[in-house]
N, C-alpha and C. Protein backbone atom coordinates (compact mmCIF):
# COMPACT_ATOMS: atom_id res chain seq x y z
N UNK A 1 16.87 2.35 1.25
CA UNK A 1 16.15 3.61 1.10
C UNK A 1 14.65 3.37 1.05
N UNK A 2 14.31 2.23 -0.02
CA UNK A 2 12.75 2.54 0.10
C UNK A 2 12.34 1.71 1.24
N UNK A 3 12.97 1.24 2.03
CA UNK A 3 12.11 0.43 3.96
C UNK A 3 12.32 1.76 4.68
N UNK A 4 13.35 2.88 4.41
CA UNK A 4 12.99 4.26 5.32
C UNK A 4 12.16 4.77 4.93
N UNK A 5 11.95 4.41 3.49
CA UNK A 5 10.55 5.56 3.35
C UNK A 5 8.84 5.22 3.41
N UNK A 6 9.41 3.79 3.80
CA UNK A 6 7.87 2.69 3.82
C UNK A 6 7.73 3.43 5.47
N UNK A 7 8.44 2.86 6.26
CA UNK A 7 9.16 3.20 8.09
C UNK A 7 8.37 4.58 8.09
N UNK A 8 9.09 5.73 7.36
CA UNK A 8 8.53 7.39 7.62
C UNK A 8 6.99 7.15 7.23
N UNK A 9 6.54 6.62 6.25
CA UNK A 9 5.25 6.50 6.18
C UNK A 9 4.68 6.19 7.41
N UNK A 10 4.91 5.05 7.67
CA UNK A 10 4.34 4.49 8.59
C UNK A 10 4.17 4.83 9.98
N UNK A 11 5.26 5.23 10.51
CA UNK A 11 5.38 6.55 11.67
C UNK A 11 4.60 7.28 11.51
N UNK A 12 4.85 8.41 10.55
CA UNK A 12 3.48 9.53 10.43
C UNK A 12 2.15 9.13 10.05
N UNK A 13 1.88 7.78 9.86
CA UNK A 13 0.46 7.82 10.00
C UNK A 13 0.13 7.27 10.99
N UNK A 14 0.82 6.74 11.72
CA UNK A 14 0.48 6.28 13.06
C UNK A 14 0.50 7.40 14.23
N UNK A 15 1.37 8.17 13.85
CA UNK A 15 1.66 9.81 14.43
C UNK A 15 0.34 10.52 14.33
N UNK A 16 0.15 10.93 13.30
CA UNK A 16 -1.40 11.71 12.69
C UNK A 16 -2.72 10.74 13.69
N UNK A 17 -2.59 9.73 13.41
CA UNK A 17 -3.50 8.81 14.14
C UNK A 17 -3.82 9.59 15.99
N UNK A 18 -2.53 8.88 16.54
CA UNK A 18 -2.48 9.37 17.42
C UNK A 18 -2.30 10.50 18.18
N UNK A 19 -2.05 11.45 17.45
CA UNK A 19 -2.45 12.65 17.82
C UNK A 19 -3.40 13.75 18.00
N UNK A 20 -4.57 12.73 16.74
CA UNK A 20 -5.73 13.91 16.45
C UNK A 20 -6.92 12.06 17.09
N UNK A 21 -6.75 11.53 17.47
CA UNK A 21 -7.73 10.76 17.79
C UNK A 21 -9.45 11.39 17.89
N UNK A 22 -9.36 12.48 18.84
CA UNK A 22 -10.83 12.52 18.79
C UNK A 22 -11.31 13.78 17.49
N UNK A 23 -10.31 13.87 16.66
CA UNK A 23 -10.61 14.75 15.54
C UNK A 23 -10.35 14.27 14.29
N UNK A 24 -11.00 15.26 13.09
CA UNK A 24 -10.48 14.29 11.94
C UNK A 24 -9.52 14.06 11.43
N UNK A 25 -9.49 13.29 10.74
CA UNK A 25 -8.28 12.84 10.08
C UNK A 25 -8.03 13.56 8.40
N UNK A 26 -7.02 14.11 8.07
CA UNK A 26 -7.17 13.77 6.46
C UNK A 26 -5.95 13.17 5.89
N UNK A 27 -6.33 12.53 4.82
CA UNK A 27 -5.08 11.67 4.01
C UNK A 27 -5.44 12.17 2.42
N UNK A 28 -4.61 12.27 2.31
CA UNK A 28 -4.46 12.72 0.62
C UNK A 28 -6.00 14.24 0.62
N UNK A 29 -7.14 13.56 0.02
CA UNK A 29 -7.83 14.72 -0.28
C UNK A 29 -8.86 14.22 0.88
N UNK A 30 -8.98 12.64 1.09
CA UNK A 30 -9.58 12.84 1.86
C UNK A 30 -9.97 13.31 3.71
N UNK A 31 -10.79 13.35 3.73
CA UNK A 31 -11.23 14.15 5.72
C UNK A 31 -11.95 12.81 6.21
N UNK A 32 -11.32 12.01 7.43
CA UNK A 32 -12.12 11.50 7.92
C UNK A 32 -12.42 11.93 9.33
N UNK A 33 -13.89 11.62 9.33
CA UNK A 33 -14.21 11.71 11.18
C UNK A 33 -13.66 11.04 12.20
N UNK A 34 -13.16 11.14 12.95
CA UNK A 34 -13.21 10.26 14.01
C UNK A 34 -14.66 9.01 14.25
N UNK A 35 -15.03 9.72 14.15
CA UNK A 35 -16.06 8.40 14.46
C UNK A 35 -17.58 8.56 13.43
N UNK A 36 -18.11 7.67 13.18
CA UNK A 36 -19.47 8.34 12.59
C UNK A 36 -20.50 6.95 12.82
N UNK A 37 -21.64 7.37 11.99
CA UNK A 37 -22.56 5.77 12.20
C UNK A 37 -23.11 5.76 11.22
N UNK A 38 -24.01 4.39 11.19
CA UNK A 38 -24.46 3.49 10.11
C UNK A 38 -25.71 3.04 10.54
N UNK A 39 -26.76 2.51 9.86
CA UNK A 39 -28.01 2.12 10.10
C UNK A 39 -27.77 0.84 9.82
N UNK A 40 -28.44 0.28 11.05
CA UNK A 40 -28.56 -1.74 10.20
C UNK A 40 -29.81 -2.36 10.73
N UNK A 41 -30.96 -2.53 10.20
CA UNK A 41 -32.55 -2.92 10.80
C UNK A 41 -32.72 -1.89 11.44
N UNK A 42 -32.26 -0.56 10.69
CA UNK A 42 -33.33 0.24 11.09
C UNK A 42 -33.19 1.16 12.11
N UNK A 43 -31.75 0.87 12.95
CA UNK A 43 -31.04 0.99 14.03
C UNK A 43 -29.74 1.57 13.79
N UNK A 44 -29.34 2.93 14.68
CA UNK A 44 -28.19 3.18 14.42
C UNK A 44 -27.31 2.91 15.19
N UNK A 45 -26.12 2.74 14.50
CA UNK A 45 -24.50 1.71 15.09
C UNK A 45 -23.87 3.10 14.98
N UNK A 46 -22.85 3.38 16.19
CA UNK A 46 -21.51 4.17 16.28
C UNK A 46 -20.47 3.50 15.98
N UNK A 47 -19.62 3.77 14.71
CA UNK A 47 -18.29 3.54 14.77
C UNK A 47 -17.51 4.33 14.60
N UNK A 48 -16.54 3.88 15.48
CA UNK A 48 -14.53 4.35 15.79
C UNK A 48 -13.81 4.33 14.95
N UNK A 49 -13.04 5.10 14.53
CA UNK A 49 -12.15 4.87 14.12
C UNK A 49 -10.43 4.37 14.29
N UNK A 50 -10.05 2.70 13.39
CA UNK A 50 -9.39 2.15 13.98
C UNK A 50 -7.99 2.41 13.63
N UNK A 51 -7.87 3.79 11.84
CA UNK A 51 -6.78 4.18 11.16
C UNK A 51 -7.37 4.56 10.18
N UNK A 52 -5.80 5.22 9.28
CA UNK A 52 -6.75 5.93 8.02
C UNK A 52 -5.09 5.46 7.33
N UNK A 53 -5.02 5.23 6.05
CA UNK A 53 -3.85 5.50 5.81
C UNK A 53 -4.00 5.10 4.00
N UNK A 54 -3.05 5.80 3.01
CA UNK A 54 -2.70 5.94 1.53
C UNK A 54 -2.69 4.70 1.12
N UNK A 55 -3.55 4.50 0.10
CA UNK A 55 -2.89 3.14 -0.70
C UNK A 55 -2.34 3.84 -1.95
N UNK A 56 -1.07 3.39 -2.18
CA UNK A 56 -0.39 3.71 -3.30
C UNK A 56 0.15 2.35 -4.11
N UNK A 57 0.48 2.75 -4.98
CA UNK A 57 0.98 2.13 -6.41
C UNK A 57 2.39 2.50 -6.67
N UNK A 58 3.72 2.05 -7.06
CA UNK A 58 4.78 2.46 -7.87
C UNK A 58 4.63 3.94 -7.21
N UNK A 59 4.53 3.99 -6.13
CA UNK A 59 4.42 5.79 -5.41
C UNK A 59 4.07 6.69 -5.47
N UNK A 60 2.44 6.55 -6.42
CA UNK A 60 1.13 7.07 -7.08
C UNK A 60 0.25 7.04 -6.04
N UNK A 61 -0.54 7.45 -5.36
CA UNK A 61 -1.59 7.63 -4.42
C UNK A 61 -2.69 7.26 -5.22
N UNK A 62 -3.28 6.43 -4.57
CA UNK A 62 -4.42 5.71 -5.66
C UNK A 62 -5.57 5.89 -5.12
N UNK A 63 -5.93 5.81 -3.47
CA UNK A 63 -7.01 6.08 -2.45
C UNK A 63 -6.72 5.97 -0.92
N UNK A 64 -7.43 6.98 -0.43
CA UNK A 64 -7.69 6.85 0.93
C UNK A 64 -8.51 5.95 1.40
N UNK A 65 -7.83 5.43 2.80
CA UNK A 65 -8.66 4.63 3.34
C UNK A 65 -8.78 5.02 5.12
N UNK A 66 -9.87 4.65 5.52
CA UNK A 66 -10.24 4.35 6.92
C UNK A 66 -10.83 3.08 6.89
N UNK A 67 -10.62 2.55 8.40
CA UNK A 67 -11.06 1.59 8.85
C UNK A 67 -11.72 2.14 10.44
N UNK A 68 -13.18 1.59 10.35
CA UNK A 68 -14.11 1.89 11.21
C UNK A 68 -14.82 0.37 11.58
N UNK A 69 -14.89 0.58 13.35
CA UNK A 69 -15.77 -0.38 13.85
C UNK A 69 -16.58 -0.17 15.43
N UNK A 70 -17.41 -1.04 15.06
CA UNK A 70 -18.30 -0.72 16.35
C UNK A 70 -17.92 -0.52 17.32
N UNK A 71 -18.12 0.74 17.75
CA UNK A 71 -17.36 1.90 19.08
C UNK A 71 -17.46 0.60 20.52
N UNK A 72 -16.68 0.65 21.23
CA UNK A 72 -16.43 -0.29 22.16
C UNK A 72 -16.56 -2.08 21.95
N UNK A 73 -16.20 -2.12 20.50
CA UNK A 73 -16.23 -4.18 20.42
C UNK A 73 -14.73 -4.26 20.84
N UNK A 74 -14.76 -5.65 21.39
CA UNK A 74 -13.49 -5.77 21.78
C UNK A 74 -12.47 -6.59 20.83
N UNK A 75 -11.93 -5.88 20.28
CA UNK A 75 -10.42 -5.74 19.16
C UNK A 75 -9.49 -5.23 19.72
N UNK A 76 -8.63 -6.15 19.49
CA UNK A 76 -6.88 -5.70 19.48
C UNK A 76 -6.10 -5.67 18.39
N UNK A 77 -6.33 -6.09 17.75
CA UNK A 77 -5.41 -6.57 16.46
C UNK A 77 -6.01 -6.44 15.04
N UNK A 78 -5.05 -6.50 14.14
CA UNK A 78 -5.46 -7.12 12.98
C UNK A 78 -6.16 -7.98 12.57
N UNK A 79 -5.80 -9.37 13.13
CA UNK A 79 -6.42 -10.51 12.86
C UNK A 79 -7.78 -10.08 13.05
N UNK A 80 -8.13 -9.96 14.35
CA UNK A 80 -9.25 -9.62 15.34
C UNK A 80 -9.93 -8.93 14.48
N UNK A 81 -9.78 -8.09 14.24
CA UNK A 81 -10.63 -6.70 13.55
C UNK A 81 -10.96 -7.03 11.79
N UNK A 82 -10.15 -8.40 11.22
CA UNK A 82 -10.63 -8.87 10.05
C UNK A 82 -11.62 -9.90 9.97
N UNK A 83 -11.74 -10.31 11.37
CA UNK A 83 -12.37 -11.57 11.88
C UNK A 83 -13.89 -11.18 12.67
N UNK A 84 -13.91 -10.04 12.64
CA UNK A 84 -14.84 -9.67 13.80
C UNK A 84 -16.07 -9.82 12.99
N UNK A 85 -16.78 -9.80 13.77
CA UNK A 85 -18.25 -10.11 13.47
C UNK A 85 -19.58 -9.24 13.94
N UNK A 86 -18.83 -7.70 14.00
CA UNK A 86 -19.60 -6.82 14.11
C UNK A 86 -19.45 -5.84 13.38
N UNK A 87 -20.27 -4.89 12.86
CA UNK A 87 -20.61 -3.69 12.17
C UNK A 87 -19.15 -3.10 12.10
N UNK A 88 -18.68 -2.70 11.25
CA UNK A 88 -17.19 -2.47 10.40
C UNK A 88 -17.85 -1.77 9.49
N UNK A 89 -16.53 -0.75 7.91
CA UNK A 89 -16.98 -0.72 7.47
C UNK A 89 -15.23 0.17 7.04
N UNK A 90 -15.08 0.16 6.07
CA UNK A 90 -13.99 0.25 5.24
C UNK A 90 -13.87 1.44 3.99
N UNK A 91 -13.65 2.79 4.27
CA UNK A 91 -13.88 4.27 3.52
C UNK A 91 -12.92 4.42 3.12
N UNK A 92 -13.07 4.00 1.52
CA UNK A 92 -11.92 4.55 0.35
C UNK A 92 -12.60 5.99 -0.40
N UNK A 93 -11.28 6.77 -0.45
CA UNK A 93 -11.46 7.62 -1.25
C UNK A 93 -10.69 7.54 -2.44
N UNK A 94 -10.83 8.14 -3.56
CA UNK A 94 -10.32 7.95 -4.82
C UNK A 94 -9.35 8.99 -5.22
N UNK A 95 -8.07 9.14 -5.09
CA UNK A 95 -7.30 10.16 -4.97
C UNK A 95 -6.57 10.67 -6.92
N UNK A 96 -7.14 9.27 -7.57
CA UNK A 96 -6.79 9.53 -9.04
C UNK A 96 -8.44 8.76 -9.95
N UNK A 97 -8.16 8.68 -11.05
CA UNK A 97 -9.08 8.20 -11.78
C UNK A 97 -8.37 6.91 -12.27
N UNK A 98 -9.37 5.79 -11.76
CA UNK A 98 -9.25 4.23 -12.27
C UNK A 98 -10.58 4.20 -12.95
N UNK A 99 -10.07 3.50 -13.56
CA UNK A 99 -11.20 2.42 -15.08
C UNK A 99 -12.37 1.03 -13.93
N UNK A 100 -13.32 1.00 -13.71
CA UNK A 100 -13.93 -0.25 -13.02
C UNK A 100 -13.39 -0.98 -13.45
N UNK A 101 -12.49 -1.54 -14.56
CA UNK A 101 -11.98 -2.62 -14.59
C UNK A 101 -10.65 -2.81 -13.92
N UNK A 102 -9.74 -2.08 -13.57
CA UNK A 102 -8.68 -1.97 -12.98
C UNK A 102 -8.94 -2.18 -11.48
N UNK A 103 -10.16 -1.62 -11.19
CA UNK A 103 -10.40 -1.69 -9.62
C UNK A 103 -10.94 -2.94 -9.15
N UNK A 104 -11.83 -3.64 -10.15
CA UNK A 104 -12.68 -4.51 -10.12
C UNK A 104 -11.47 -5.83 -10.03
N UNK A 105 -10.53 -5.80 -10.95
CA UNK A 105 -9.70 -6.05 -11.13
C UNK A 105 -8.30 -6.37 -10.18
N UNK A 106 -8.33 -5.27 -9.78
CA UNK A 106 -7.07 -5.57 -8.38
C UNK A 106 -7.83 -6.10 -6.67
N UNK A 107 -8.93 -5.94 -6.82
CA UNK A 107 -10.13 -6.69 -6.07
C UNK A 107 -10.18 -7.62 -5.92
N UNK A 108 -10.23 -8.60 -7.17
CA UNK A 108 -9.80 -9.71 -7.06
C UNK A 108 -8.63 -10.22 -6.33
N UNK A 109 -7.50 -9.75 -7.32
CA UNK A 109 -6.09 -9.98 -7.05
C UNK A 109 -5.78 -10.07 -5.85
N UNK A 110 -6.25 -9.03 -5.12
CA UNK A 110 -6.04 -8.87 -3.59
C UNK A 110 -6.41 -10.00 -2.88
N UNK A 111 -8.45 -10.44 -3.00
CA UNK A 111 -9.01 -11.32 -1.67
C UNK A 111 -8.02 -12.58 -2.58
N UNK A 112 -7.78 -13.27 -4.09
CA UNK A 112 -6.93 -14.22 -4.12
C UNK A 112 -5.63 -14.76 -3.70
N UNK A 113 -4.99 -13.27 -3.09
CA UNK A 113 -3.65 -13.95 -2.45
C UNK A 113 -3.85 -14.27 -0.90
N UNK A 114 -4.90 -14.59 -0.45
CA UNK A 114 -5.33 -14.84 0.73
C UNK A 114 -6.57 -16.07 0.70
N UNK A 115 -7.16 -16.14 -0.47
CA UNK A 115 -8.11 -17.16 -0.81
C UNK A 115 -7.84 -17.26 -2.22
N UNK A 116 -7.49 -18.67 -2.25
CA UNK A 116 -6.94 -18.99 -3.92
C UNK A 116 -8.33 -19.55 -4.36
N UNK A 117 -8.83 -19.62 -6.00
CA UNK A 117 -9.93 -20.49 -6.68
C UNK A 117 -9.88 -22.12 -5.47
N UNK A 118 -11.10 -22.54 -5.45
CA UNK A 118 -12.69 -21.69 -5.60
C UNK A 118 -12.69 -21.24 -4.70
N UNK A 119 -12.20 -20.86 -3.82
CA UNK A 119 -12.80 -19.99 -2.59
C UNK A 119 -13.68 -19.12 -2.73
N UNK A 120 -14.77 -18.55 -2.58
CA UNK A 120 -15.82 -17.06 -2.69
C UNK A 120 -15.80 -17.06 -3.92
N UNK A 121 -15.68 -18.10 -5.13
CA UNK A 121 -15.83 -17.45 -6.48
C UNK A 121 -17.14 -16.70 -6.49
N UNK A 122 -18.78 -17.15 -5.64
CA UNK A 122 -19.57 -16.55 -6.47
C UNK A 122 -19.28 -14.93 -5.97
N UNK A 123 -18.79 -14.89 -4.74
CA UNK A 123 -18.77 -13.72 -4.54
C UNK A 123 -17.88 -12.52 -4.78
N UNK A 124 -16.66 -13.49 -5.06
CA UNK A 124 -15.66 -12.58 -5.85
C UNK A 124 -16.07 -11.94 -7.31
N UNK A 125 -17.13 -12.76 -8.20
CA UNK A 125 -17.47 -12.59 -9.00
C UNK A 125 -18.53 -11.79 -9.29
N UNK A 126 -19.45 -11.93 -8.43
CA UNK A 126 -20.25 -10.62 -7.84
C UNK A 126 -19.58 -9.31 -7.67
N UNK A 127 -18.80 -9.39 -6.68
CA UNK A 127 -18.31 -7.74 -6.65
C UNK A 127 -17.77 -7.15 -7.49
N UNK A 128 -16.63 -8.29 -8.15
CA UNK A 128 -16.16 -7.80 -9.76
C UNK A 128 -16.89 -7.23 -10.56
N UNK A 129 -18.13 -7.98 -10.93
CA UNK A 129 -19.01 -7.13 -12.19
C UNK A 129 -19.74 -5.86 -11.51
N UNK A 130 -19.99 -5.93 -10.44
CA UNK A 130 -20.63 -4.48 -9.43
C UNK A 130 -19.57 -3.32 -9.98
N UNK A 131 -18.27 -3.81 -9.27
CA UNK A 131 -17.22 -2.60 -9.54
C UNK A 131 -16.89 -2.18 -10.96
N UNK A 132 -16.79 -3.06 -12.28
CA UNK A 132 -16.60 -3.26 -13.35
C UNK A 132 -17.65 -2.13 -14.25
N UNK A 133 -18.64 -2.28 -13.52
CA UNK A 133 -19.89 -1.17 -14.12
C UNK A 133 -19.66 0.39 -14.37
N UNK A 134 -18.64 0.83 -13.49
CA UNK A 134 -18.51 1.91 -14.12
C UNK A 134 -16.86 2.30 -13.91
N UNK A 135 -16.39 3.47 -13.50
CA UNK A 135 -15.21 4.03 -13.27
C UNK A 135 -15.26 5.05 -11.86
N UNK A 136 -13.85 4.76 -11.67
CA UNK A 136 -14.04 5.67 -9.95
C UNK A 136 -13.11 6.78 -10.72
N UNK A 137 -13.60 7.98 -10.18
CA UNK A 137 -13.33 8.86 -10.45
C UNK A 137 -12.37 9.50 -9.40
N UNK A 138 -11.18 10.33 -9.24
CA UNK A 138 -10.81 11.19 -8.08
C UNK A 138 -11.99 11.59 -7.27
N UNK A 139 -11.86 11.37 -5.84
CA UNK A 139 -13.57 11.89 -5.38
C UNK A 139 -14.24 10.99 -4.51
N UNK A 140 -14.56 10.04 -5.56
CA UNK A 140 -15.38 9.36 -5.03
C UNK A 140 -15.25 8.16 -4.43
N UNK A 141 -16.15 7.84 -3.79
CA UNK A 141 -16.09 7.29 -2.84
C UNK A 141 -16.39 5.18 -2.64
N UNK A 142 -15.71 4.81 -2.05
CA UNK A 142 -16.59 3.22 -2.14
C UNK A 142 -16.35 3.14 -0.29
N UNK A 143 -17.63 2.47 -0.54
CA UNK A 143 -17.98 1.76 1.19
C UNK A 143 -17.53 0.31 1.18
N UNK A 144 -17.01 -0.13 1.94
CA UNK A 144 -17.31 -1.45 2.21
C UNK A 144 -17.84 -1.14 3.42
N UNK A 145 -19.37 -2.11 3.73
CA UNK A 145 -19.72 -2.46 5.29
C UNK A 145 -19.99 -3.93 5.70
N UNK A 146 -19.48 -4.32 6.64
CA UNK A 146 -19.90 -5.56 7.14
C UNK A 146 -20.76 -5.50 8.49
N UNK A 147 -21.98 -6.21 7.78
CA UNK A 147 -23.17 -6.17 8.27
C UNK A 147 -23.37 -7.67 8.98
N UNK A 148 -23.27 -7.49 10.27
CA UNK A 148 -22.98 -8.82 10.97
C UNK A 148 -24.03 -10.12 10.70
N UNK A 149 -23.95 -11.38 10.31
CA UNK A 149 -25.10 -12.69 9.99
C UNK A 149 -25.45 -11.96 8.77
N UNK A 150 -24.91 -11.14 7.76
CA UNK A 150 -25.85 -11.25 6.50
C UNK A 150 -24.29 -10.79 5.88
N UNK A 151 -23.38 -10.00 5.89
CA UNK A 151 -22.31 -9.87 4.86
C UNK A 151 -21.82 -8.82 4.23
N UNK A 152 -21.14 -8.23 3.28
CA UNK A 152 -20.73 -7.26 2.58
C UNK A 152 -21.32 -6.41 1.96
N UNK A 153 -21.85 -5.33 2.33
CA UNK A 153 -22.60 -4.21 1.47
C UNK A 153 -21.58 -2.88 0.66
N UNK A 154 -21.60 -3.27 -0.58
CA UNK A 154 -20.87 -2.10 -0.98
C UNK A 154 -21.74 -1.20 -2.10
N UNK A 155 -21.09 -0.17 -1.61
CA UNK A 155 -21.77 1.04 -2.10
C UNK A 155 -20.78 1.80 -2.89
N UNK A 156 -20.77 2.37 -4.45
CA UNK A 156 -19.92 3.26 -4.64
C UNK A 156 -20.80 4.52 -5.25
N UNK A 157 -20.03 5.61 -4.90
CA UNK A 157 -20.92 7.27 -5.34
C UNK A 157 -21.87 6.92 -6.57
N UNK A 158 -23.07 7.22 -6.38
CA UNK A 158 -23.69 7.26 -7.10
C UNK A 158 -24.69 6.10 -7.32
N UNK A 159 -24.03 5.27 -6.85
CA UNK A 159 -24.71 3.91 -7.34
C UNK A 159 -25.71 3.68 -5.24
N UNK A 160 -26.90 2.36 -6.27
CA UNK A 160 -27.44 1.89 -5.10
C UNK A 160 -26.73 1.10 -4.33
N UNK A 161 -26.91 0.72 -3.00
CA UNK A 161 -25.73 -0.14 -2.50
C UNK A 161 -26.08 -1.62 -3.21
N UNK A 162 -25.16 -2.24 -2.69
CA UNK A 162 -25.15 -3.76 -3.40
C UNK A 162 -24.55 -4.92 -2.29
N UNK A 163 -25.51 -6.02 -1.66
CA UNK A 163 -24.91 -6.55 -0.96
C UNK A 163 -24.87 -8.29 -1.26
N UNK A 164 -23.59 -8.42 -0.22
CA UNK A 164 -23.19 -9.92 -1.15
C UNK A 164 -23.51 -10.99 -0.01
N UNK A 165 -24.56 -11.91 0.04
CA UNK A 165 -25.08 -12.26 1.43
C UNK A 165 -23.83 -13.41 1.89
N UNK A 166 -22.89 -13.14 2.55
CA UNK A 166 -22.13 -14.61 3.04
C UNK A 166 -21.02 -13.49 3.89
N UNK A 167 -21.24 -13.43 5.02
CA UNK A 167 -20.50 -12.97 6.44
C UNK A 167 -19.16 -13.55 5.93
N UNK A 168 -18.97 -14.74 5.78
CA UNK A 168 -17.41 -14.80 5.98
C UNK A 168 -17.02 -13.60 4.44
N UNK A 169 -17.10 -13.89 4.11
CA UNK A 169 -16.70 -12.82 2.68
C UNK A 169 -16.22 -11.73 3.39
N UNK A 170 -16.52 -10.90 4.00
CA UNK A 170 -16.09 -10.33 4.56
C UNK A 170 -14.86 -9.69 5.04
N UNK A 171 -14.89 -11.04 6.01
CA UNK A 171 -13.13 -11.22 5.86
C UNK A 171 -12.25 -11.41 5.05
N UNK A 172 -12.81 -11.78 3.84
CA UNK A 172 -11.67 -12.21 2.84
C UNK A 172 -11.48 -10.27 2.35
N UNK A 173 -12.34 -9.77 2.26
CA UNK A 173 -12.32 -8.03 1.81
C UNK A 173 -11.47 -7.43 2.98
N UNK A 174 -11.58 -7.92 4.23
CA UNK A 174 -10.95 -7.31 5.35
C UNK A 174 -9.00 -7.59 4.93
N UNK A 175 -9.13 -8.96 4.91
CA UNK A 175 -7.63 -9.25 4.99
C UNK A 175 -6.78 -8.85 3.39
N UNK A 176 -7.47 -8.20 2.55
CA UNK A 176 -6.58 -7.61 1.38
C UNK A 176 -5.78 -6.20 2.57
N UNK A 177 -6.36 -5.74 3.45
CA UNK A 177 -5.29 -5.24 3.69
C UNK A 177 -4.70 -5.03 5.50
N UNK A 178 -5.68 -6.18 6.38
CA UNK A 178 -5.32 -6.61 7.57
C UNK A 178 -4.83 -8.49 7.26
N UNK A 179 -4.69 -8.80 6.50
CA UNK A 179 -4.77 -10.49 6.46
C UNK A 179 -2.86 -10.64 6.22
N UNK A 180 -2.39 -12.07 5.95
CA UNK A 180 -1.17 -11.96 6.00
C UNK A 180 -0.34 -11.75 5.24
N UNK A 181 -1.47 -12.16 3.79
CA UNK A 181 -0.59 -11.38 2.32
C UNK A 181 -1.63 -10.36 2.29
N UNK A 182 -1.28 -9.22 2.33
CA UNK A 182 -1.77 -7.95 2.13
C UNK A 182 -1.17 -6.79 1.35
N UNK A 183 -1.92 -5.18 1.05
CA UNK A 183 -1.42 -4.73 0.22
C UNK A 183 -0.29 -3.89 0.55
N UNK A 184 0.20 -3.93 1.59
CA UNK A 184 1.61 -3.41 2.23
C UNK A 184 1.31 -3.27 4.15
N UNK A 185 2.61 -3.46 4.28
CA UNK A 185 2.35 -3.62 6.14
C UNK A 185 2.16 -2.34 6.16
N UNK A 186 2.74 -1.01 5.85
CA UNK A 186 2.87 0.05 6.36
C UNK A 186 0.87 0.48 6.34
N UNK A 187 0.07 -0.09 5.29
CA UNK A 187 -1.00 0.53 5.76
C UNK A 187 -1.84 -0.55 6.15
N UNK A 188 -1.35 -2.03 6.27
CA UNK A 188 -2.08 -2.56 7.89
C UNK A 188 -1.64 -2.07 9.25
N UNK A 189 -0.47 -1.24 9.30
CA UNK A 189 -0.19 -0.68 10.58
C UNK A 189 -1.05 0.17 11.11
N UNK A 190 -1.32 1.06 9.80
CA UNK A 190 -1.93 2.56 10.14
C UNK A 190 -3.03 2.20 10.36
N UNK A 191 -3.92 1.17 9.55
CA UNK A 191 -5.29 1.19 9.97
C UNK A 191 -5.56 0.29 11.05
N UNK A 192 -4.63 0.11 11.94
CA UNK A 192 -4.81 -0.61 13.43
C UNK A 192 -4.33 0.31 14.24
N UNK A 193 -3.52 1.16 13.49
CA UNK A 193 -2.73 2.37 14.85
C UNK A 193 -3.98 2.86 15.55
N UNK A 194 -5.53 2.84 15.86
CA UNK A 194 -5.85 2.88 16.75
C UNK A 194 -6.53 2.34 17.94
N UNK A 195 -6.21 1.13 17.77
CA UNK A 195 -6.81 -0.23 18.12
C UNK A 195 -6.17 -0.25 19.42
């Protein structure tokens, strides 16, 4: 029963995907665009959208996500698109209220089952106390962007952005939920269903 209901997930967001491609998307509360852009030196980048799909908990909706990247780079895959080395950028929405420490917290947990100690400690440790600073509220919002030769800029509502200078890092944030231990296949599917 629960692989049909991982399966129905996963269908309908790959369904929704592909059906509204050049329109938005919404998942839980949040609306995403099809496509939008980003400034980097000053310069604006178009990105695509590559999926959108629920992260849940024990079958709690915890946040929306999209995955966005630079409109015509050439990606096929998962791997590809955790690996890439162009302007990306990763839109959670907050569909309940977490504590920064819970988030800051499963942050970790996540890039560690894909990079065990020391891998990125300073930077795992960095983003931890960033996120740790306050609480996400239903609402709001966190960015991840990867900003190609310089690294991870995250931004959450309210706050200034915050960036962590080391490109590969990146990927280790990418593959919590394109990498091979990740936080469920059904939403590495969705956020490649448009790849």
């Amino acid at each position: 029963m629960f692989r049909v209901q991982i399966l129905t997930a996963t269908l309908c967001a790959s369904f929704i995907f592909a059906s509204y491609a050049n329109a938005d998307v919404t998942v839980g509360s949040a609306r995403y665009p099809a496509s939008t852009s980003i400034t980097i030196d000053g310069k604006p980048v178009s990105l695509t959208m590559t999926g959108a799909a629920m992260r849940q908990r024990f079958f709690v909706d915890v946040y929306a996500i999209a995955s966005y990247m630079q409109a015509g780079a050439p990606v096929h895959n998962a791997a590809e698109l955790a690996s890439a080395d162009v302007p990306k950028q990763l839109h959670l929405v907050m569909q309940r209220d977490v504590s920064g420490r819970d988030v800051a917290e499963s942050f970790r947990a996540a890039i560690r089952q894909n990079h065990p100690e020391p891998a990125f400690r300073d930077e795992v440790n960095a983003l931890v106390r960033m996120l740790r600073e306050g609480s996400a509220r239903r609402g709001e919002q966190i960015l991840l962007t990867h900003i190609p030769g310089v690294g991870l800029q995250v931004s959450v509502s309210g706050k200034d952005p915050f960036t962590i200078r080391n490109a590969n890092f990146s990927k280790a944030v990418w593959e919590i939920y394109l990498g091979y231990y990740n936080v469920g296949d059904a939403v590495k599917r969705a956020l490649v269903s448009g790849l």
